[in-house]
Protein backbone atom coordinates (compact mmCIF):
# COMPACT_ATOMS: atom_id res chain seq x y z
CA UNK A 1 0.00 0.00 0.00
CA UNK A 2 1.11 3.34 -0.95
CA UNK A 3 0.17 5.31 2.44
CA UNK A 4 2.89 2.56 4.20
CA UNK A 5 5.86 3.26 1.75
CA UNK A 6 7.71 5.99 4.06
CA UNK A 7 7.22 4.05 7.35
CA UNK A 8 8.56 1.12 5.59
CA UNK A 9 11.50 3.17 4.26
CA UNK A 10 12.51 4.54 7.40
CA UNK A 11 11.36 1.52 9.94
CA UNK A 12 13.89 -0.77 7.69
CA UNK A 13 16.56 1.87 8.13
CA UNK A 14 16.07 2.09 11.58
CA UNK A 15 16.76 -2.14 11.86
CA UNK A 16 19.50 -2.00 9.42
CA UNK A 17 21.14 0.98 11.86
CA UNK A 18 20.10 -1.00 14.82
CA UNK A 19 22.70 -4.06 13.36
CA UNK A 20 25.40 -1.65 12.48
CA UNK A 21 25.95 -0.52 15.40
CA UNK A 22 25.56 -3.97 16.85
CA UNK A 23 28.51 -5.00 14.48
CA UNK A 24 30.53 -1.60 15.08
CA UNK A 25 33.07 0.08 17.44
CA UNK A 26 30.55 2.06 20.12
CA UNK A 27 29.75 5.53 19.41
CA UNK A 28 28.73 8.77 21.05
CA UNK A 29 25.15 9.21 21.61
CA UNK A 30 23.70 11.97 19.14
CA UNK A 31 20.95 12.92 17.06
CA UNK A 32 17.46 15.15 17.09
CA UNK A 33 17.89 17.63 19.81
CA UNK A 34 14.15 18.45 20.93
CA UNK A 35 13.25 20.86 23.73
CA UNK A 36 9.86 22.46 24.33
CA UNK A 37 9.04 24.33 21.62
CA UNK A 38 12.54 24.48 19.64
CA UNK A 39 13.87 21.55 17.27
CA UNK A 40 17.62 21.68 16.22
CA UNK A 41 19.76 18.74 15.34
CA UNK A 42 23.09 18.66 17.64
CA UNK A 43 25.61 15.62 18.01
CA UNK A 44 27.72 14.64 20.41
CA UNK A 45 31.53 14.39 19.55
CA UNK A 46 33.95 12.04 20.11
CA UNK A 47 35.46 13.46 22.55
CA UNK A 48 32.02 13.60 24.55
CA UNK A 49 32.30 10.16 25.06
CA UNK A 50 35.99 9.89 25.91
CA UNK A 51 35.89 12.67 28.79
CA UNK A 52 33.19 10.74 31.38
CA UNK A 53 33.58 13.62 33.69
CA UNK A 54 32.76 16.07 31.06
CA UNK A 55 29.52 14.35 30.06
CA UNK A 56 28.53 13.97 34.03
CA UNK A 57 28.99 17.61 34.05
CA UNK A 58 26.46 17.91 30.57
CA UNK A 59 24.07 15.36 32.75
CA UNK A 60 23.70 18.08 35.08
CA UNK A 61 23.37 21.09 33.55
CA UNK A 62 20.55 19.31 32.14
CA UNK A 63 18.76 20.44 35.55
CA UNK A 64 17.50 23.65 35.85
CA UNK A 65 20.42 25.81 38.01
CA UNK A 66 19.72 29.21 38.31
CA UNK A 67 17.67 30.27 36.28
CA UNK A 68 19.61 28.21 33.60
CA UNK A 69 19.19 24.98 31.32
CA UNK A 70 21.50 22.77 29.45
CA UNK A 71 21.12 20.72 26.19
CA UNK A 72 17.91 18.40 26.47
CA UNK A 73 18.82 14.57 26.27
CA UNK A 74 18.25 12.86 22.90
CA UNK A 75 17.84 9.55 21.59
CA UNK A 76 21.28 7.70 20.92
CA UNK A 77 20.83 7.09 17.08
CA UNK A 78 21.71 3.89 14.96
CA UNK A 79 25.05 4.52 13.09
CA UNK A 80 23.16 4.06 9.66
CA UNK A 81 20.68 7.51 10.83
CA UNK A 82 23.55 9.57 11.85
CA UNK A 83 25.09 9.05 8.42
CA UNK A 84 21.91 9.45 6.27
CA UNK A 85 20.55 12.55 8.85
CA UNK A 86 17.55 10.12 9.95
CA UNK A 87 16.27 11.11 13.49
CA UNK A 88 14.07 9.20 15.84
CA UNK A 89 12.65 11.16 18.78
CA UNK A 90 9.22 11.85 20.25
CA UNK A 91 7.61 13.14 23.53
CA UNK A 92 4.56 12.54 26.01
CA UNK A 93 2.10 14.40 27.27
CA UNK A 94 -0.24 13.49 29.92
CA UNK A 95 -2.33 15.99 32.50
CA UNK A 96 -5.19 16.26 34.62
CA UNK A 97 -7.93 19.14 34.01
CA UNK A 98 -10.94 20.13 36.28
CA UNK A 99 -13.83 21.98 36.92
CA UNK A 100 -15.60 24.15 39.58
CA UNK A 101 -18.88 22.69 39.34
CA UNK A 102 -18.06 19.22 39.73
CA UNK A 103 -19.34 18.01 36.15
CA UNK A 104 -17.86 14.75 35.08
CA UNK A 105 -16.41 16.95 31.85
CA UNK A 106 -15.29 20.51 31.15
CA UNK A 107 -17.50 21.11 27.93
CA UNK A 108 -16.42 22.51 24.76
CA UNK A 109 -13.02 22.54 25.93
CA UNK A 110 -11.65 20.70 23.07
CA UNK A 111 -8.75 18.33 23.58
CA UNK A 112 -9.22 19.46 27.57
CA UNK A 113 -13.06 18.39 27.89
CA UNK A 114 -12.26 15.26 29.68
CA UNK A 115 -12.18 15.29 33.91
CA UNK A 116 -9.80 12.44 34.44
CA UNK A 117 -6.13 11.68 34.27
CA UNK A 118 -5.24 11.43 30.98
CA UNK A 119 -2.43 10.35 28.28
CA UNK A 120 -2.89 12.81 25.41
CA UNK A 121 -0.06 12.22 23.26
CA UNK A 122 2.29 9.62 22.70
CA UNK A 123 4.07 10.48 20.16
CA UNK A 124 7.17 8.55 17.83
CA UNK A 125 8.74 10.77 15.27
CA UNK A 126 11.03 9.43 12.39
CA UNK A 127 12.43 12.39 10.24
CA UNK A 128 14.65 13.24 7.96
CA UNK A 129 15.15 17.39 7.26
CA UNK A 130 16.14 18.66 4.12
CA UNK A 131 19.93 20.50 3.80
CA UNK A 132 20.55 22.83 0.94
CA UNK A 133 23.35 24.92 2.12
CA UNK A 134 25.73 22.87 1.05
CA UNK A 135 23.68 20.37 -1.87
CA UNK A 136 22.24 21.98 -4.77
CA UNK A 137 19.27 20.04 -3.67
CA UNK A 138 17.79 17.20 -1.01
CA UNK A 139 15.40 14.79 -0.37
CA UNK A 140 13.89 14.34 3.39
CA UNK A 141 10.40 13.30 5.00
CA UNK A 142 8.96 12.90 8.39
CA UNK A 143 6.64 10.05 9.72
CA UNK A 144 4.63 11.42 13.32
CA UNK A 145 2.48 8.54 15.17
CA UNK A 146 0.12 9.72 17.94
CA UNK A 147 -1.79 7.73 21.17
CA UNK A 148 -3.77 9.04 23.40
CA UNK A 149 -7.20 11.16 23.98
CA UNK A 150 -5.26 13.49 21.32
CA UNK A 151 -5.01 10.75 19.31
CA UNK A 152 -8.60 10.17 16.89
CA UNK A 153 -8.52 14.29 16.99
CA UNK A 154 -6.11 14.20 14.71
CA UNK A 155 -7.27 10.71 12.86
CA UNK A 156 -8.57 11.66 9.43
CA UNK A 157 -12.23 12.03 10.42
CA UNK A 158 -12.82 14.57 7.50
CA UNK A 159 -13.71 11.70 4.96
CA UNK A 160 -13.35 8.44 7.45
CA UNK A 161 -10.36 6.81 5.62
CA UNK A 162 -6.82 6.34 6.40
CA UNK A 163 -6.60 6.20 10.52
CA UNK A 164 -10.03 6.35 11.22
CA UNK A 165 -11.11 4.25 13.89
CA UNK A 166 -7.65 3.17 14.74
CA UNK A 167 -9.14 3.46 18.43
CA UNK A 168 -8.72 1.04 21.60
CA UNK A 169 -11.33 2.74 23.44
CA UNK A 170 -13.66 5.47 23.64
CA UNK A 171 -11.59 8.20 24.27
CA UNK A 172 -7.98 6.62 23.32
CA UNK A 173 -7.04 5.91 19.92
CA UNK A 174 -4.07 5.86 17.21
CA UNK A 175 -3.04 8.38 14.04
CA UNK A 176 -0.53 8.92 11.70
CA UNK A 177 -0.81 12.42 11.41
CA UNK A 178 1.97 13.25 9.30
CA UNK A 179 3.28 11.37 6.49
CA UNK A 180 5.01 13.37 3.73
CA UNK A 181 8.33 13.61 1.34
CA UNK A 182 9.61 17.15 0.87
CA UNK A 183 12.32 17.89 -2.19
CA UNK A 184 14.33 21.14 -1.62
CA UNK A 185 16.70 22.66 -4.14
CA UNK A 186 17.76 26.20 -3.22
CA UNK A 187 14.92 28.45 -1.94
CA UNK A 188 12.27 26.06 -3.28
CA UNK A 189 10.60 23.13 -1.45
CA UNK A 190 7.71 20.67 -2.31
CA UNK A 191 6.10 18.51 0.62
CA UNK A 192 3.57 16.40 -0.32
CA UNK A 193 1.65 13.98 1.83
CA UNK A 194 -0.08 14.34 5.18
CA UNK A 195 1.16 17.39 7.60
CA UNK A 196 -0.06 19.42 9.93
CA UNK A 197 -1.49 22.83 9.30
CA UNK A 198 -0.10 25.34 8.92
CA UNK A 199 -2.98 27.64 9.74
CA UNK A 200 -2.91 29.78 13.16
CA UNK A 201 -0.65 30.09 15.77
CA UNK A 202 -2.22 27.04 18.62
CA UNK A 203 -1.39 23.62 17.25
CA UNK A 204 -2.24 19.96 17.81
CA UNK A 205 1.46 18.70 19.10
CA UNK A 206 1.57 19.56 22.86
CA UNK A 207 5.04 21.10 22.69
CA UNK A 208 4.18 23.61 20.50
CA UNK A 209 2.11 25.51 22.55
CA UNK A 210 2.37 27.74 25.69
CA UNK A 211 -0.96 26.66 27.69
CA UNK A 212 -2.08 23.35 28.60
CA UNK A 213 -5.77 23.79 27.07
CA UNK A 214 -6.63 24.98 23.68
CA UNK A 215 -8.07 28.15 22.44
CA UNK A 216 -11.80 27.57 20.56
CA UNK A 217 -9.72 29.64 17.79
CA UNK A 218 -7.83 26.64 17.37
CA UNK A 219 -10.10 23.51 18.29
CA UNK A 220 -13.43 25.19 16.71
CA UNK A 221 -12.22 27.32 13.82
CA UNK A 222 -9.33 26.15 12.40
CA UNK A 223 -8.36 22.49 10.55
CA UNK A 224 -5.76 20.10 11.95
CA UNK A 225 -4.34 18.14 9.71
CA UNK A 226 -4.38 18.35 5.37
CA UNK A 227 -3.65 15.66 2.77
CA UNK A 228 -2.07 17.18 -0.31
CA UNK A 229 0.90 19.00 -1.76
CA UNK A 230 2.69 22.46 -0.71
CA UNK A 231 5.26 24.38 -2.78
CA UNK A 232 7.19 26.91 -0.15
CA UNK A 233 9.60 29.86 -2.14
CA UNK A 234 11.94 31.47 0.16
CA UNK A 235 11.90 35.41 -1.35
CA UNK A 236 14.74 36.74 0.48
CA UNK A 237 15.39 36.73 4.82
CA UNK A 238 12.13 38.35 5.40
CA UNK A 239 9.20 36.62 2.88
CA UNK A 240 8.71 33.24 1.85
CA UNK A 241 5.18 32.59 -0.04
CA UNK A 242 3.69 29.13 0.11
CA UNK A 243 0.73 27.63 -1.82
CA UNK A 244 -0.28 23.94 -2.60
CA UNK A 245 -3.44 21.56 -3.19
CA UNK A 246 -5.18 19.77 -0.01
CA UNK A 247 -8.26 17.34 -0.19
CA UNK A 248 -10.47 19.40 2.18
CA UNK A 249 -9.52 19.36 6.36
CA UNK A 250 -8.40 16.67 8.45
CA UNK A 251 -9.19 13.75 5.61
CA UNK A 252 -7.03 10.97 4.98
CA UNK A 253 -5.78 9.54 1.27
CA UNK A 254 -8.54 8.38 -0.75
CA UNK A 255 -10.29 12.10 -0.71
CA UNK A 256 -13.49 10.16 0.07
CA UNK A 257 -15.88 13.42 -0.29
CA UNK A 258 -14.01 14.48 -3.51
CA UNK A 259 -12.75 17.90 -1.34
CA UNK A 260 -10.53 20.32 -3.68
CA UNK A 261 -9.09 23.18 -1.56
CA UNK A 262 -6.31 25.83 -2.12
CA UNK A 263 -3.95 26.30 0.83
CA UNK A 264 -1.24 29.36 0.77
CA UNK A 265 -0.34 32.10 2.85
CA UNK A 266 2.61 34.52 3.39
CA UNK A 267 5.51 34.65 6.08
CA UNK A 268 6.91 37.90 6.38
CA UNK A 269 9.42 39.10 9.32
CA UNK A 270 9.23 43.08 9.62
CA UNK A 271 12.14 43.17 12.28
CA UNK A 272 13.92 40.68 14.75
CA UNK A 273 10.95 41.64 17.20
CA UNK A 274 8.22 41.93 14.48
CA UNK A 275 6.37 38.67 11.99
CA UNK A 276 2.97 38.33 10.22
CA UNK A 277 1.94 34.92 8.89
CA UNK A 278 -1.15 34.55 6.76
CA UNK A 279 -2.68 31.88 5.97
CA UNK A 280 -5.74 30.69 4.05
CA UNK A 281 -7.62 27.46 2.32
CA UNK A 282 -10.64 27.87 0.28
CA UNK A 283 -12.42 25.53 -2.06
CA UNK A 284 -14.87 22.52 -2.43
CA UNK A 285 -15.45 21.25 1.14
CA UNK A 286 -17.12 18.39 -0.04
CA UNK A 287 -19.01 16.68 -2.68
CA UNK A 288 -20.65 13.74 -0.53
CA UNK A 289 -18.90 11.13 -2.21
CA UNK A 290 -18.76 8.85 0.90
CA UNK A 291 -21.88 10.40 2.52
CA UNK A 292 -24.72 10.47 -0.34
CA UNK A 293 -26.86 13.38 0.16
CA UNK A 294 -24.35 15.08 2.57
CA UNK A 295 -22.70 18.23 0.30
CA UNK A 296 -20.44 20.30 2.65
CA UNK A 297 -20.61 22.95 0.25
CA UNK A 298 -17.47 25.63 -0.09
CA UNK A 299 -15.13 26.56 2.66
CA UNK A 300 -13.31 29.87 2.65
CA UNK A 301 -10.64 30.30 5.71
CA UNK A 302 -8.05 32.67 6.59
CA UNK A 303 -5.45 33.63 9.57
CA UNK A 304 -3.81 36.64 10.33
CA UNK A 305 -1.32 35.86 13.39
CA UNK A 306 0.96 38.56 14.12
CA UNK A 307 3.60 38.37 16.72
CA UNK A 308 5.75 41.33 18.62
CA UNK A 309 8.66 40.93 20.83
CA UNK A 310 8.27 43.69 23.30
CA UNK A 311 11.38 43.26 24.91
CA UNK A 312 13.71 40.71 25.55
CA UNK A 313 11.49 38.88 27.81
CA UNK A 314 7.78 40.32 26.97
CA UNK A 315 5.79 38.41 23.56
CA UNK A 316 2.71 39.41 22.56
CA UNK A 317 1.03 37.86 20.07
CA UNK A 318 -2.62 39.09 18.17
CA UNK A 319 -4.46 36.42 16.08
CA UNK A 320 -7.64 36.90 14.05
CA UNK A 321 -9.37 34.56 11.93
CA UNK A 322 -12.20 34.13 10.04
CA UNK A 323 -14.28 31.31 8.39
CA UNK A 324 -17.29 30.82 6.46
CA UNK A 325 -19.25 27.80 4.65
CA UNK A 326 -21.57 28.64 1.90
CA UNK A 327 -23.42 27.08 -0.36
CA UNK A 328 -24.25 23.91 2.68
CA UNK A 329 -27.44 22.24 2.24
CA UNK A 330 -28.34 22.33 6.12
CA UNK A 331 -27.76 26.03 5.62
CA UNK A 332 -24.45 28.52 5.86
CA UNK A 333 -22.59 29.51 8.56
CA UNK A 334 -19.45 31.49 9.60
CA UNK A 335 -17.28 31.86 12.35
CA UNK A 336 -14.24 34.70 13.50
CA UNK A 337 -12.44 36.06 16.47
CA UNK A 338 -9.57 37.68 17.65
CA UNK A 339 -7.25 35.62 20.41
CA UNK A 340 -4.56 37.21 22.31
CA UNK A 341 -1.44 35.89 23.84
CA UNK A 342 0.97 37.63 26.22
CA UNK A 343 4.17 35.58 27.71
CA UNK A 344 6.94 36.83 30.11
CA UNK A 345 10.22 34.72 29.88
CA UNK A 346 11.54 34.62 32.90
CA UNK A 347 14.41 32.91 32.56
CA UNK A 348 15.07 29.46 31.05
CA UNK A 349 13.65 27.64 33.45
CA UNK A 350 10.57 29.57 34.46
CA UNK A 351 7.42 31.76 31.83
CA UNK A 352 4.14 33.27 33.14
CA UNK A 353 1.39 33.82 30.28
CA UNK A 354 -2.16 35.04 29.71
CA UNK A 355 -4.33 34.44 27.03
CA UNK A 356 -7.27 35.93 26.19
CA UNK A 357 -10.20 34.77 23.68
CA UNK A 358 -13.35 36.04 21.74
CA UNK A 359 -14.62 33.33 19.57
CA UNK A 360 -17.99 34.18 17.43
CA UNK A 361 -19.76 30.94 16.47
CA UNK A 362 -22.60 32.99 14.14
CA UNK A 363 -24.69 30.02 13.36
CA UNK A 364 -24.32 27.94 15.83
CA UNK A 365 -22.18 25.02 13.65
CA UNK A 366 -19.00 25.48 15.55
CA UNK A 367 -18.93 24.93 19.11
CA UNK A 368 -22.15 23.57 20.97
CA UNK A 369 -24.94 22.98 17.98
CA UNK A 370 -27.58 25.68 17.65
CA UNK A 371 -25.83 28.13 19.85
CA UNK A 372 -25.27 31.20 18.57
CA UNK A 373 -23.27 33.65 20.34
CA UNK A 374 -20.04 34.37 21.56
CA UNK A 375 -17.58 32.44 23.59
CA UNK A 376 -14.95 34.12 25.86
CA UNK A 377 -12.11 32.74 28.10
CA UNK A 378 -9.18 33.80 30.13
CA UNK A 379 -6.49 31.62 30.76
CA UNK A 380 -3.46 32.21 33.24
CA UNK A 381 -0.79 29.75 33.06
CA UNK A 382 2.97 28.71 34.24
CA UNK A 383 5.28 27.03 31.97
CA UNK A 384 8.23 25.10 34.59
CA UNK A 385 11.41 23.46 32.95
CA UNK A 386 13.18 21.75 36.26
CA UNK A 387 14.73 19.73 33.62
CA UNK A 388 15.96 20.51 30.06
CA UNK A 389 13.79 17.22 28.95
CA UNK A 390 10.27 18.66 30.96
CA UNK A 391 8.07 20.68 31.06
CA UNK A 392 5.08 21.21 33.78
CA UNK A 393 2.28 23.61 32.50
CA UNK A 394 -0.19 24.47 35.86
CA UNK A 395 -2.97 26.48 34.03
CA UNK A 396 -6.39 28.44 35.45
CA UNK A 397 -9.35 29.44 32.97
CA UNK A 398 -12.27 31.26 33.23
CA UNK A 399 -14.99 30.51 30.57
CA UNK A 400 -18.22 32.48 29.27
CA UNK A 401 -21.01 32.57 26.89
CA UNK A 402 -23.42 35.24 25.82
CA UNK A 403 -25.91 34.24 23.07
CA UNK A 404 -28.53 31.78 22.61
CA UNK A 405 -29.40 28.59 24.19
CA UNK A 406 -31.19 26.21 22.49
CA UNK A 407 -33.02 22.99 24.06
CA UNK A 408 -31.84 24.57 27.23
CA UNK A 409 -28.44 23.21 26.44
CA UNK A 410 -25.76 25.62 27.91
CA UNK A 411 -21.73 24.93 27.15
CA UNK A 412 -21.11 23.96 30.47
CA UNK A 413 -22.16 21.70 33.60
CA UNK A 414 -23.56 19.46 32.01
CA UNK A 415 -25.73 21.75 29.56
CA UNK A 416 -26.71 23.64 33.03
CA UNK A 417 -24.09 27.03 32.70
CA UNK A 418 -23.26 29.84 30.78
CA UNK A 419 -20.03 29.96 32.71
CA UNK A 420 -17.37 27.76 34.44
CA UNK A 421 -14.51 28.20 36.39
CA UNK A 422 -11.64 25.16 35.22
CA UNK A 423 -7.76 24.42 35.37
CA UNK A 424 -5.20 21.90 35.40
CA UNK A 425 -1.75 20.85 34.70
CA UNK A 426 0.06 18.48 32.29
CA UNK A 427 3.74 17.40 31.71
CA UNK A 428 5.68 17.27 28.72
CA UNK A 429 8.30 15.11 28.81
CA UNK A 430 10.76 14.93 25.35
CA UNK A 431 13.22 12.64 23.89
């Protein structure tokens, strides 16, 4: 099957590096360097592994010491991925989030809504990145498996294929969320499988984000995952353009509901303090082609996500985005908000952040059917490294809704509130 050729690629590399190294002299640990919210590719050196005291010393400076953080651990890699630039890492993620009225779940919290412990992402990552600084072009691809509660959110429930019901429970269950090849030669690039969107600033992967919960921005308005192709041109240091064909949001490979969507958008850095990304898909949501009778109509989506370093330890960050569907059988609706983000760095080790949300649902089709109105929340969080490898995220929220109920069925305990007071905490732990 086609949508197994990459895994197979990379899983036999991983076996044939396994029984090199069996077979070879032993080597210094290296490979995918991945800390909370940064990815860069250091390895160790020979002389790493011949100094013991020296890399007791690296152990420890691994440990937050103040106010300062070392080089996160990584995965020793096989001999066979450190000389074809294959990396294997991956994290977990796994939290607890509550309410004030006692309600067995937290509503339309999105990938939070859930009372209990939970696992939300267990993630393996096999990935090659493409080079062209010093080849006049290069060939790479990445391969991202999910478990956990996280886990059928980003299944491709857009047309039911590929992953789909890869669960072991209710709430637990399996994707692949990204599967692609990308070819680079100079300041061009074409990816082309299954990736993650690149739409807003919130994503899925729990170490790309600042607070524990989601924004409805993100879980509501915005897709997840896209099967297609994107063509990225870097203009100079400060614009890059990007533009490509998807199947419609969150679908898997056999583009089930015949979706045809354009997704693009423009990077462009004003300043070392200033960006602006904008990005867009719009298109044929769906022809019904595995539902009979069930035309989604046309999608148009777009958002603006602009980001401002204050100072050198002050972010603020202004998103706005807007959606519509037209053209829908069971009638047209649109959606739009603005979401706000402002983060004090403290030091390496220790970040305080606020984040505040207006999310319009204008037809009730985006967060709690048939309500139409707006949703609000405030969110005060901590992000704690102790250790260059983990991250602790303790979080408050404050929820509201002003609009209309319908069938008495309010967003939150238990369809009884127009309001609710929640938090939590999760770890990330990388490697």
């Amino acid at each position: 099957m086609r949508e197994f050729g990459l895994i197979g690629v990379l899983s036999i590399a991983m076996s044939w590096g396994a029984l090199a190294d069996a077979a070879a002299p032993p080597a210094a640990p290296g490979g995918m360097q991945m800390s909370f919210l940064d990815h860069t590719t250091p390895n160790a050196t020979a002389t790493d592994a011949a100094i013991p005291e020296e890399e007791d010393s690296q152990d420890a400076s691994r440990w937050c010491r103040c106010g300062k953080l070392g080089e996160a651990w990584t995965l020793p890699q096989p001999n066979f991925f450190k000389q074809t630039g294959i990396t294997a890492s991956g994290w977990i993620s796994a939290g607890l989030y509550t309410n004030a009225h006692g309600a067995n779940a937290n509503g339309p919290l999105g990938f939070t809504n859930l009372t209990d412990f939970n696992l939300h992402q267990l993630v393996g990552v096999l990935e090659r990145k493409t080079d062209t600084e010093e080849k006049n072009w290069d060939l790479g691809g990445r391969v991202e498996y999910m478990f956990g509660i996280d886990g059928p959110d980003s299944q491709a429930f857009g047309d039911q294929s590929w992953d789909y019901g890869w669960n072991s429970s209710p709430d637990y269950g399996s994707s692949i969320a990204q599967l692609y090849l990308e070819l680079a030669w100079g300041d061009w690039a074409i990816k082309g499988g299954r990736f993650w969107t690149p739409i807003g600033y919130e994503v899925v992967p729990a170490t790309g984000n600042f607070f524990y919960s989601r924004s409805y921005t993100c879980f509501y308005g915005e897709p997840f995952t896209h099967t297609g192709f994107q063509v990225t041109r870097k203009i100079n240091d400060k614009l890059s353009v990007f533009g490509g064909w998807v199947d419609g949001w969150d679908s898997g490979w056999a583009n089930r509901n015949g979706a045809d969507n354009f997704l693009g958008g423009v990077n462009l850095t004003f300043s070392e303090r200033a960006t602006l990304a904008w990005a867009l898909t719009a298109g044929n949501w769906g022809t019904g082609n595995a539902f009979p009778g069930a035309t989604q109509g046309d999608i148009y989506m777009n958002s603006i996500v602009f980001t401002l370093k204050l100072s050198e330890k002050w972010t603020y960050v202004l998103q706005h985005d807007l959606g519509a569907n037209t053209n829908n059988p069971i009638g047209d609706s649109e959606w739009y908000g603005v979401n706000q983000h402002l983060i004090y760095q403290i030091n390496d080790c220790w970040s305080i952040g606020g984040r505040l949300e207006w999310f319009r649902d204008d037809d009730g089709a985006r967060v709690v059917p048939n309500n139409v109105g707006n949703y609000y929340e405030a969110t005060l969080g901590v992000n704690y490294k102790p250790h260059a490898n983990l991250v602790l995220r303790p979080e408050i929220r404050w929820d509201w809704f002003d609009g209309t109920i319908a069938g008495g069925n309010a967003p939150f305990n238990n369809g009884q509130s127009t309001s609710q007071f929640s938090g939590g905490f999760d770890m990330i732990v990388t490697f």
